[in-house]
Protein backbone atom coordinates (compact mmCIF):
# COMPACT_ATOMS: atom_id res chain seq x y z
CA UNK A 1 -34.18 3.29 -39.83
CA UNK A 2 -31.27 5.77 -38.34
CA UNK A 3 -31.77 4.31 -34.08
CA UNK A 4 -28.92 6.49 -33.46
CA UNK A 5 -30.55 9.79 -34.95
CA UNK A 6 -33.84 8.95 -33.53
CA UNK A 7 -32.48 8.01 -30.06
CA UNK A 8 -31.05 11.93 -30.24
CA UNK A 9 -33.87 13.35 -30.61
CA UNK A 10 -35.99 11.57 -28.02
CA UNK A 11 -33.35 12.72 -25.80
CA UNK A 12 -33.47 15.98 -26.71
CA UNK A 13 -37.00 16.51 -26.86
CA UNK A 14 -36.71 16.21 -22.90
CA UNK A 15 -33.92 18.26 -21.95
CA UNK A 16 -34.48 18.64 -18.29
CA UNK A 17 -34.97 15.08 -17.63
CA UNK A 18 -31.54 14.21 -20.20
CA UNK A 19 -29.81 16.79 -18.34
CA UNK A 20 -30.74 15.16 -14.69
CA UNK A 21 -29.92 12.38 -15.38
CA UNK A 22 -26.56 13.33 -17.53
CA UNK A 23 -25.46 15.65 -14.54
CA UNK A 24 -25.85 13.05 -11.69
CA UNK A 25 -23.76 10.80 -14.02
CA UNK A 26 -21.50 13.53 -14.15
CA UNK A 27 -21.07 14.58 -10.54
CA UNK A 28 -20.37 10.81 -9.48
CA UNK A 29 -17.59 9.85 -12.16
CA UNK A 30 -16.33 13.35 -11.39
CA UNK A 31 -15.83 12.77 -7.56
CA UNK A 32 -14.07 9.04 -8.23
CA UNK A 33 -12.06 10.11 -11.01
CA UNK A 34 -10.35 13.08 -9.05
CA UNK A 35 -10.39 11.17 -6.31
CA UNK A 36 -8.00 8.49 -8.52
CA UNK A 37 -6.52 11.76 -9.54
CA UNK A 38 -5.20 12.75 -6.56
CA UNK A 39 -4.66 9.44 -4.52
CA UNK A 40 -2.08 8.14 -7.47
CA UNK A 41 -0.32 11.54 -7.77
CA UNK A 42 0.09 11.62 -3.61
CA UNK A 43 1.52 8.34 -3.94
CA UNK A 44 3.77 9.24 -6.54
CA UNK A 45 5.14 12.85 -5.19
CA UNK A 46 5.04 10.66 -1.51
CA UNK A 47 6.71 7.78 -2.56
CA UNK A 48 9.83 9.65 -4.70
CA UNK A 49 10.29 11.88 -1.77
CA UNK A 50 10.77 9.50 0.66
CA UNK A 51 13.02 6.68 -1.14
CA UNK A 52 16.17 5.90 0.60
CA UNK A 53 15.28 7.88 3.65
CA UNK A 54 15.33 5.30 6.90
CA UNK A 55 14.55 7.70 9.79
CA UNK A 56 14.71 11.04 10.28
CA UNK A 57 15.97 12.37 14.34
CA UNK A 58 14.94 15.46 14.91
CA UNK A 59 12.91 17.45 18.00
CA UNK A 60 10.71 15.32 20.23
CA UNK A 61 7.14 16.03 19.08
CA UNK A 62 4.88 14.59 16.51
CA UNK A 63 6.67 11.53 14.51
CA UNK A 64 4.28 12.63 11.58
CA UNK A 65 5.24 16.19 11.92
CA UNK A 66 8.58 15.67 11.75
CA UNK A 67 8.46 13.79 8.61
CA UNK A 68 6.38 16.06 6.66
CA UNK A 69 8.53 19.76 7.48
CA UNK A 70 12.04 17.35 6.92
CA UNK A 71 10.85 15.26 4.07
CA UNK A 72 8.67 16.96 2.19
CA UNK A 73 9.07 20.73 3.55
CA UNK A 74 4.69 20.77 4.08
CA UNK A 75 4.99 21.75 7.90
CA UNK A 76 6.60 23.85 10.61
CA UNK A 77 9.61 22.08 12.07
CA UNK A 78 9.09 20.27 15.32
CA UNK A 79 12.52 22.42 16.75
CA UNK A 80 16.05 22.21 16.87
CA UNK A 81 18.39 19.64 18.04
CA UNK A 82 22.41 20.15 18.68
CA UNK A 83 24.12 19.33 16.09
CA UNK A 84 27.04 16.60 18.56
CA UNK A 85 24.40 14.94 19.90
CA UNK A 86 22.75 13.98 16.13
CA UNK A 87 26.12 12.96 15.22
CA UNK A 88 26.80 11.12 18.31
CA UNK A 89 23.34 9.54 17.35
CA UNK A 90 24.46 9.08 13.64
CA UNK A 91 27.87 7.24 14.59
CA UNK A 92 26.18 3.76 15.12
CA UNK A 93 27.68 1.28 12.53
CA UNK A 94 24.25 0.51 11.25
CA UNK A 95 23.72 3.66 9.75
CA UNK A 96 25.29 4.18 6.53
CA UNK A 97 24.74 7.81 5.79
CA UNK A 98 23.20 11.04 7.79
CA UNK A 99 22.36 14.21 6.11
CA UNK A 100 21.97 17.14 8.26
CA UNK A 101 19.23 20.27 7.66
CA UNK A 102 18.98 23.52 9.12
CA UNK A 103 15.80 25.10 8.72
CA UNK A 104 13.82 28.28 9.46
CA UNK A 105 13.96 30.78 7.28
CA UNK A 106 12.56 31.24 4.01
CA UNK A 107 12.30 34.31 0.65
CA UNK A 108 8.85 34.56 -0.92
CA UNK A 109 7.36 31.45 0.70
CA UNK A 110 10.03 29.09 -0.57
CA UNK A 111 12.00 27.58 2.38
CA UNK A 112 15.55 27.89 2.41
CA UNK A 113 17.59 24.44 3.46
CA UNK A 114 21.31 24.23 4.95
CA UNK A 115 22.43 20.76 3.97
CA UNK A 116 25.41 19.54 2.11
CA UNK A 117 25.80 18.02 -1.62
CA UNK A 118 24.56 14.63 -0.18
CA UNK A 119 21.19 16.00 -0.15
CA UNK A 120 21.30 16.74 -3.85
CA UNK A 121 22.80 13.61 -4.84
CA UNK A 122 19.85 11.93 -2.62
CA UNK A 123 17.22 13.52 -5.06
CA UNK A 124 19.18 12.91 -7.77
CA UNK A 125 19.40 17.13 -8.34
CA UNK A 126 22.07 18.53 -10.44
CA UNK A 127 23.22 22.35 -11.61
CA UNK A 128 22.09 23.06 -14.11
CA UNK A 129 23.68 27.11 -14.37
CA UNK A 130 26.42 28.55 -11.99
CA UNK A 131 27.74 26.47 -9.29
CA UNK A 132 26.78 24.45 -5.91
CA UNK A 133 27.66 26.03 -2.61
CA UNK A 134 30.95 26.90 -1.59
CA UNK A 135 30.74 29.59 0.59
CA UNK A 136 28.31 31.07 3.38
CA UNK A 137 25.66 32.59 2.30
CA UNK A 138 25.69 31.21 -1.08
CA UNK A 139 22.92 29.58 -2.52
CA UNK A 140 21.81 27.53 -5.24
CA UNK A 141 17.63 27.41 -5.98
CA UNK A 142 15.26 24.79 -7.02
CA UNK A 143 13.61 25.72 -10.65
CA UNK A 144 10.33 26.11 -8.91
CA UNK A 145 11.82 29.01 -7.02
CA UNK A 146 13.79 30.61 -10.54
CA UNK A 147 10.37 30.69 -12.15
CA UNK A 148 8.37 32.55 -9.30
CA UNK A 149 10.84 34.75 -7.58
CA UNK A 150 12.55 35.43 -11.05
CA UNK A 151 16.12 35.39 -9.65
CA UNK A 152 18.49 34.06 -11.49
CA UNK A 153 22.74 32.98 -10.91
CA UNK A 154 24.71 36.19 -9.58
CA UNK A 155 20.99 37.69 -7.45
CA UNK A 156 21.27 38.68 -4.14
CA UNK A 157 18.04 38.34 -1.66
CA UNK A 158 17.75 38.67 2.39
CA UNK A 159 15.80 35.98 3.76
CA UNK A 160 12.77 36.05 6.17
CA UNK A 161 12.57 34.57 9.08
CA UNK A 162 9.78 31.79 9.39
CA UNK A 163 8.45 29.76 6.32
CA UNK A 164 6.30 32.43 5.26
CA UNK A 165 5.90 35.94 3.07
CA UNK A 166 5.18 37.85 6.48
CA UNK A 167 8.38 37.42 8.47
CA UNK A 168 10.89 39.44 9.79
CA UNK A 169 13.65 40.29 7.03
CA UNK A 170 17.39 39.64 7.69
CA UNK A 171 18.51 42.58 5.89
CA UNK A 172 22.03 42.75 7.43
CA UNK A 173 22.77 39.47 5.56
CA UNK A 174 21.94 38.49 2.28
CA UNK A 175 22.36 35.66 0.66
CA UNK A 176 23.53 35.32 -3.29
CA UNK A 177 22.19 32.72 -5.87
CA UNK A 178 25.62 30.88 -7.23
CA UNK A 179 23.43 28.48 -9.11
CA UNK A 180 20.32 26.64 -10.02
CA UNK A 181 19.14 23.38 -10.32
CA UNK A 182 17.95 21.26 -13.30
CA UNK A 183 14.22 19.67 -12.78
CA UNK A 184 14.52 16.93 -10.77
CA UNK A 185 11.00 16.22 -10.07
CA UNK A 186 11.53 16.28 -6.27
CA UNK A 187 11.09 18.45 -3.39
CA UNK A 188 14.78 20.40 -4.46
CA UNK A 189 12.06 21.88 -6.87
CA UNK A 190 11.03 24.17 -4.68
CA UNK A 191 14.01 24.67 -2.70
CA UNK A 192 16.26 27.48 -1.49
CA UNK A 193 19.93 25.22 -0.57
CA UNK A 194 22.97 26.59 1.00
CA UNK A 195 25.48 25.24 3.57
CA UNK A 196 24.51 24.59 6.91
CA UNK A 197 26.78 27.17 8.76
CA UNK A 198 25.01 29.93 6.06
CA UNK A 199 21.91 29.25 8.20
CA UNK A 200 23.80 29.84 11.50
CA UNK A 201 25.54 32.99 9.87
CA UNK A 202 22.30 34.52 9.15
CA UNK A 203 21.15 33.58 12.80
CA UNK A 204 24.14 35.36 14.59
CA UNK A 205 26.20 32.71 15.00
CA UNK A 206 29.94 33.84 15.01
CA UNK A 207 32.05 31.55 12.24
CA UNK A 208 35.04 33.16 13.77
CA UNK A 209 35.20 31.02 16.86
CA UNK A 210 35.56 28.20 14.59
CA UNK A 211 31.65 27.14 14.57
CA UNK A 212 31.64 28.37 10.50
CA UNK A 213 34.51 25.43 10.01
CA UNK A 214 32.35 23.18 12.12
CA UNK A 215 30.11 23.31 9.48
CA UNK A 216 32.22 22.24 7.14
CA UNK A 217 33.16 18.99 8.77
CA UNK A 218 30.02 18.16 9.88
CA UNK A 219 28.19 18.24 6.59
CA UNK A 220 31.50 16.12 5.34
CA UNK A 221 30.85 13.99 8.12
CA UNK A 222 27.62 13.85 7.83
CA UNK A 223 27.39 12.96 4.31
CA UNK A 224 30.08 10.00 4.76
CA UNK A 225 29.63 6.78 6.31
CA UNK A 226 29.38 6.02 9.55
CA UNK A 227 32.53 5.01 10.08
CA UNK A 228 33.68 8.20 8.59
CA UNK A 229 31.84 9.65 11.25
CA UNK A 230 33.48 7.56 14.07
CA UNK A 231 36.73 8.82 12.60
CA UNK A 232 36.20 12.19 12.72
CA UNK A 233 34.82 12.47 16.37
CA UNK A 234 37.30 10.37 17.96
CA UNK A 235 38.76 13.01 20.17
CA UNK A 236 35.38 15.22 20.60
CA UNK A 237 34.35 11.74 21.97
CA UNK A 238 37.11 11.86 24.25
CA UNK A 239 36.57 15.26 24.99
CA UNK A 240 32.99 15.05 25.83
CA UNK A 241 33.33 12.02 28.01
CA UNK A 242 36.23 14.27 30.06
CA UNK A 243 33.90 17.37 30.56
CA UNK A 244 30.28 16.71 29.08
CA UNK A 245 28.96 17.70 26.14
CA UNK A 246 29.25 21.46 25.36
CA UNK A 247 26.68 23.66 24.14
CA UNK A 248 27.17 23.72 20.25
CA UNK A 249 25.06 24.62 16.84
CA UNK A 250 21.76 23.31 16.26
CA UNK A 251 20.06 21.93 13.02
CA UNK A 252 16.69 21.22 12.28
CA UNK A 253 16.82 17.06 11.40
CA UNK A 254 19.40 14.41 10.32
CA UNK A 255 18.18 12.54 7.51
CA UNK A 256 19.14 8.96 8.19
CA UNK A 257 19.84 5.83 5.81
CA UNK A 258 20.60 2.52 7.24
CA UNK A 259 23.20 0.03 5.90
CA UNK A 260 20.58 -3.01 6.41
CA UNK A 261 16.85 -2.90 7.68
CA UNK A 262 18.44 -4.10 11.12
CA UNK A 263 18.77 -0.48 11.79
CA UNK A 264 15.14 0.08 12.41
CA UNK A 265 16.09 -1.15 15.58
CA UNK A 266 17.96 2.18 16.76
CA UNK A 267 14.45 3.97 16.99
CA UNK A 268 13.80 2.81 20.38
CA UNK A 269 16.62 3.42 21.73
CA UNK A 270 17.15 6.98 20.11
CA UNK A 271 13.63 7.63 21.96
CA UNK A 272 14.14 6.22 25.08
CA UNK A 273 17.62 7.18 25.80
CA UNK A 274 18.17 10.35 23.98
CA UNK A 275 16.40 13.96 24.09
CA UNK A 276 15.87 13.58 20.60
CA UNK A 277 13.63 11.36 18.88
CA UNK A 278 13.57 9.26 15.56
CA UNK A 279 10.71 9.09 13.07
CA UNK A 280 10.51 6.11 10.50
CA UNK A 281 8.98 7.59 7.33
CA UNK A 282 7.57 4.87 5.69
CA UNK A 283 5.35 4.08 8.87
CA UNK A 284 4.29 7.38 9.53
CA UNK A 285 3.29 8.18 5.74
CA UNK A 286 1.48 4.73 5.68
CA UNK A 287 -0.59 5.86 8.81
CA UNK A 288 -1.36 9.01 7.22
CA UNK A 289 -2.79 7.57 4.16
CA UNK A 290 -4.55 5.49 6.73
CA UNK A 291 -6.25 8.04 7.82
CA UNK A 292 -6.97 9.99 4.40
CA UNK A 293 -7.99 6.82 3.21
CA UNK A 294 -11.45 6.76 5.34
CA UNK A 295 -12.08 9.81 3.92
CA UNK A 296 -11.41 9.04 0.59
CA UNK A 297 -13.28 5.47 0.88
CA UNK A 298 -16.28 8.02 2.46
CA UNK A 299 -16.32 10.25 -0.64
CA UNK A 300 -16.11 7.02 -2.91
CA UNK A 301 -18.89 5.76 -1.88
CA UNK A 302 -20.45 9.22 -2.14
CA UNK A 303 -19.70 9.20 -5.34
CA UNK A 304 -21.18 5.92 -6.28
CA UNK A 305 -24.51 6.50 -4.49
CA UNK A 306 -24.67 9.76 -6.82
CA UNK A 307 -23.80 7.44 -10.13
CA UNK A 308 -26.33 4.66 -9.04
CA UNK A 309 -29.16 7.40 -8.17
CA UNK A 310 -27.87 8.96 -11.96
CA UNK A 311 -29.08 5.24 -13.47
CA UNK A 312 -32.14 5.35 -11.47
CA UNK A 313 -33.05 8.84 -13.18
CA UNK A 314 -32.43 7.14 -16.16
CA UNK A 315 -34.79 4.49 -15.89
CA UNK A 316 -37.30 6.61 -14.52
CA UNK A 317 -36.63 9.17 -17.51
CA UNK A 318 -37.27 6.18 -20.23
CA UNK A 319 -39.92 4.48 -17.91
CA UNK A 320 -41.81 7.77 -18.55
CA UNK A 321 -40.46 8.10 -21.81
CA UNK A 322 -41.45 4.65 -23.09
CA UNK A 323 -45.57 5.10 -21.27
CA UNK A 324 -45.67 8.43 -23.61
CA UNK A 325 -44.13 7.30 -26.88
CA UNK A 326 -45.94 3.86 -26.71
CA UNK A 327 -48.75 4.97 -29.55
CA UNK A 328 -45.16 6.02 -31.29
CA UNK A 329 -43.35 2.36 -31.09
CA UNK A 330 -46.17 0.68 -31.91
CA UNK A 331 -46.49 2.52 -35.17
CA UNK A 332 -43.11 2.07 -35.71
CA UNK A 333 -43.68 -1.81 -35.28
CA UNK A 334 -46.35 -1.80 -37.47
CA UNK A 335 -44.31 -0.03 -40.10
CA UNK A 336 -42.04 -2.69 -40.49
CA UNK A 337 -39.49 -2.05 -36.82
CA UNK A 338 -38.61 -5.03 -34.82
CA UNK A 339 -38.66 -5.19 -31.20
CA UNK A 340 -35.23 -5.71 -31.05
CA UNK A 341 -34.85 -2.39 -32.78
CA UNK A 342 -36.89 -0.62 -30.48
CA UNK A 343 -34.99 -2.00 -27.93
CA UNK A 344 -31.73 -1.45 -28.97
CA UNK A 345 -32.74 2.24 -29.76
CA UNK A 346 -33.64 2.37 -25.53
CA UNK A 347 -30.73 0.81 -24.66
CA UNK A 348 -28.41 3.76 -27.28
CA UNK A 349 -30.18 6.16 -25.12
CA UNK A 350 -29.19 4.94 -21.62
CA UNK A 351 -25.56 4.26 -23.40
CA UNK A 352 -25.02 8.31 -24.60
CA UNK A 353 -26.22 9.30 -21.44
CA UNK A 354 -23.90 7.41 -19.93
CA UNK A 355 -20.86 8.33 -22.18
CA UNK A 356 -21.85 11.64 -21.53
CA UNK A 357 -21.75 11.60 -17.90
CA UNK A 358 -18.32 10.15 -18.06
CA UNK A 359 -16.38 12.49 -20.73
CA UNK A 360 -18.32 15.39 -19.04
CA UNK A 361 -16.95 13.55 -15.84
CA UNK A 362 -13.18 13.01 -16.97
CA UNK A 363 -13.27 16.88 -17.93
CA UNK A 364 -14.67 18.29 -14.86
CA UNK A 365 -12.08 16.16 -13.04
CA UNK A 366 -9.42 17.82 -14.56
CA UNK A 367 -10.74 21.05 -13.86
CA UNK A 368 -10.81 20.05 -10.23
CA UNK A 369 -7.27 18.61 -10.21
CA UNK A 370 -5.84 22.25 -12.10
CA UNK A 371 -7.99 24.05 -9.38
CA UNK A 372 -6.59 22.02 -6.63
CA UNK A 373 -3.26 22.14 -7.96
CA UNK A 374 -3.28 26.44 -8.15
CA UNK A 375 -3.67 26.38 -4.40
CA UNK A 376 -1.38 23.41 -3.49
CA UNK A 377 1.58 24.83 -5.77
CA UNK A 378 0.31 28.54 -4.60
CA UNK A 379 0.79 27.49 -0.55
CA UNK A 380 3.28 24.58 -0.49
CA UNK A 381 4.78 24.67 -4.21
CA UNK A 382 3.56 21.22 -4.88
CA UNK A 383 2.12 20.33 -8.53
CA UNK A 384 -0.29 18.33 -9.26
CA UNK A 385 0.09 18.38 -13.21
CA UNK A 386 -0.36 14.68 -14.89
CA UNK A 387 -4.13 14.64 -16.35
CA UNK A 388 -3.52 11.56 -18.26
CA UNK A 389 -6.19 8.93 -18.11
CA UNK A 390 -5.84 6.32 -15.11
CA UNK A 391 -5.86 2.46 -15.99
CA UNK A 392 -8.65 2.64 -13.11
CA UNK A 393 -10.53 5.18 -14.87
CA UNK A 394 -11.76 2.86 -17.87
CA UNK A 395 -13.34 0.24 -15.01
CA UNK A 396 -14.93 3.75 -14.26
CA UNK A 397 -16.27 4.08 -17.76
CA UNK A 398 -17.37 0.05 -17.27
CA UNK A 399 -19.10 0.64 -14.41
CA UNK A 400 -20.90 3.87 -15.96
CA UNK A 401 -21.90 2.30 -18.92
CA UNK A 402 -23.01 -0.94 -17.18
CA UNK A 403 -25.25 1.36 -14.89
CA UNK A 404 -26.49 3.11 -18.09
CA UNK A 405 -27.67 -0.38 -19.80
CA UNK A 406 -29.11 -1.81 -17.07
CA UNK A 407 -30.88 1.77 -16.30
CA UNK A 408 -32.43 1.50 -20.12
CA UNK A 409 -32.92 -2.03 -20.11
CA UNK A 410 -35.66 -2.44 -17.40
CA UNK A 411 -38.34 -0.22 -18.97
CA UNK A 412 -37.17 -1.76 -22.54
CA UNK A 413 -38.32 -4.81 -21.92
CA UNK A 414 -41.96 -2.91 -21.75
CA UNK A 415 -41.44 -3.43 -26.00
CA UNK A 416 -41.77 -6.98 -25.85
CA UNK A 417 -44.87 -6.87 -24.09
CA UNK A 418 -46.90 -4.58 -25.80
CA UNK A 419 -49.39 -5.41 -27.76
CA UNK A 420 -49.82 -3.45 -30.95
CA UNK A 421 -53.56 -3.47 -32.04
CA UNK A 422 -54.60 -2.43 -28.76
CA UNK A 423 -52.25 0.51 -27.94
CA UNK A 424 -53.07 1.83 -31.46
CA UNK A 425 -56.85 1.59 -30.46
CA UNK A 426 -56.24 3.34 -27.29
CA UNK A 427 -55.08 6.03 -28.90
């Protein structure tokens, strides 16, 4: 006796009620897997972004805010800051490195970043063709940007102001791609980098009163150490103290690394004493997934609900089954067919429905994680690209199939009590 074949075609010869049952299997595993999906690939892109980054003083504002538009380039910046007081700020000997950014403009959607070579190094990007940054208004691009804007080493581009397509254009200026970057698998993906006095240059600022050399020194500085730092500002220090601190450039942030966790201490006093304000990324990211997490618990459980309610249509679907084909097993016992047989055959059904609801899960899943990834990459040039199967994913397929068993087992058990000569007589 072929169970499998004949457990087929009982399924079959109720469509509707298969496909209920099949497509609230579906739906749940669905919802949890992309829900896996995406909470292990936020991590990931989260986690890489933010490794050996400290603090980040920028604009007071939101802490959050700050972290995302420095960090991860997702949101507006909070403002600007002057660039002497973020290195007076940077100069403490607890802080082993500071990189500077100067933000605000952007070509095609993808931001462009003033920073120095530290910030590469940081992210571990290399050049891959051309050259890094020598010279204002050279630029080197992220390979995200080489394979949507199409420009390529030796390109020249003006840059819009704002960090979207809609901005003004600063046509008197243009910048010109010197190089681009190998894949790095961070956020220099999807970068535009060039020195920080480019940014200034493009904003007006004149390099010929000395500001443009500035720029040099600081993002020297400001890749060093902190003693480095001290060195360099001895006599600004001096000169500061004498006369008060001068009106200068501005950047965006200072991304800060600290030579021992001690240094968390300098947030409070960066806040308190300071017109800037310091951000500590791994608190502020943990909060946010904090708060996505209630969510994501909400939908979860969503989910689960669907995938229990799928096993009840499945018992309901072979309770009804098993009352209609009873005449139908108890031929088949009195042809020879066990009980265990018959019940085995119940349980095969409640087990393909329940593979089915998971591959058809898995795969619409996917779908939703390519979907979701078009519009992240199309608005902040994030990917969300790995579709391979999560360790989690097979305590899914547990959990579906376990559902699925239990679902057929209940009305199975209806075999071992029926009694042959009697349903045959009824019939």
């Amino acid at each position: 006796m072929n169970l499998a074949k004949i457990s087929w075609s009982n399924l079959t010869d109720k469509p509707l009620s298969s496909f209920l049952s099949g497509l609230l299997m579906t739906l749940g595993i669905a919802i949890i897997s992309l829900l896996l999906l995406l909470n292990k690939q936020l991590q990931d892109q989260f986690s890489r972004n933010i490794r050996g980054i400290d603090m980040v003083i920028g604009a007071k504002g939101s802490p959050l805010q700050l972290i995302l538009s420095s960090i991860y380039q997702i949101d507006s910046p909070v403002g600007n800051i002057p660039l002497a007081e973020a290195e007076r700020l940077t100069r403490n000997p607890m802080i082993k490195t500071a990189i500077p950014l100067a933000m605000g403009d952007s070509y095609k959607s993808f931001r462009i970043v003033g920073t120095n070579k530290k910030y590469l190094d940081h992210f571990g990007a290399s050049v891959a063709q051309g050259q890094l940054f020598t010279n204002d208004l050279d630029v080197v691009i992220g390979t995200r940007v080489a394979a949507a804007t199409g420009l390529k080493v030796g390109d020249s581009f003006a840059s819009q102001h704002g960090l979207d397509a809609n901005g003004e254009e600063h046509g008197d200026k243009k910048y010109k791609v010197v190089g681009t970057l190998a894949p790095s698998n961070s956020v220099c993906d999807q970068l535009i980098l060039t020195n920080v006095s480019s940014i200034w240059a493009v904003h007006n600022h004149d390099s010929a009163n000395g500001e443009g050399h500035h720029d040099d020194e600081a993002t020297t500085a400001g890749g060093a150490t902190a003693d480095d730092l001290a060195e360099h500002h001895v006599g600004e220090d001096a000169h500061e103290d004498e006369h008060g601190p001068e009106a200068g450039p501005e950047i965006t942030s200072m991304l800060v690394k600290f030579r021992n966790p001690m240094g968390m201490m300098l947030k409070r006093g960066i806040d308190n004493n300071s017109k800037l304000q310091a951000a500590l990324p791994a608190i502020e990211v943990n909060r946010l997934f904090d708060l996505l997490g209630v969510g994501v618990q909400t939908l979860r459980g969503l989910a689960l609900a669907i995938i229990i309610v799928a096993g009840i249509s499945v018992f309901v679907s072979l309770y009804n089954s098993l009352k209609e084909r009873r005449y139908e097993m108890a031929l088949m016992l009195s042809m020879g067919a066990t009980r265990a047989q018959l019940f085995g055959m119940l349980l095969l059904e409640g087990l393909v429905l329940a593979l089915i609801g998971f591959v058809a899960g898995l795969a619409m899943s996917r779908l939703g994680l390519w979907l979701l990834s078009q519009f992240v990459e199309g608005n902040y040039h994030y990917s969300f690209s790995d579709a391979s199967i999560l360790p989690d994913e097979w305590w899914l397929l547990a959990v579906a199939v376990g559902i699925g068993l239990v679902a057929a087992a209940l009305p199975a058990i209806g075999v071992y009590r029926m009694n042959i000569s009697r349903t045959l007589t009824e019939e």
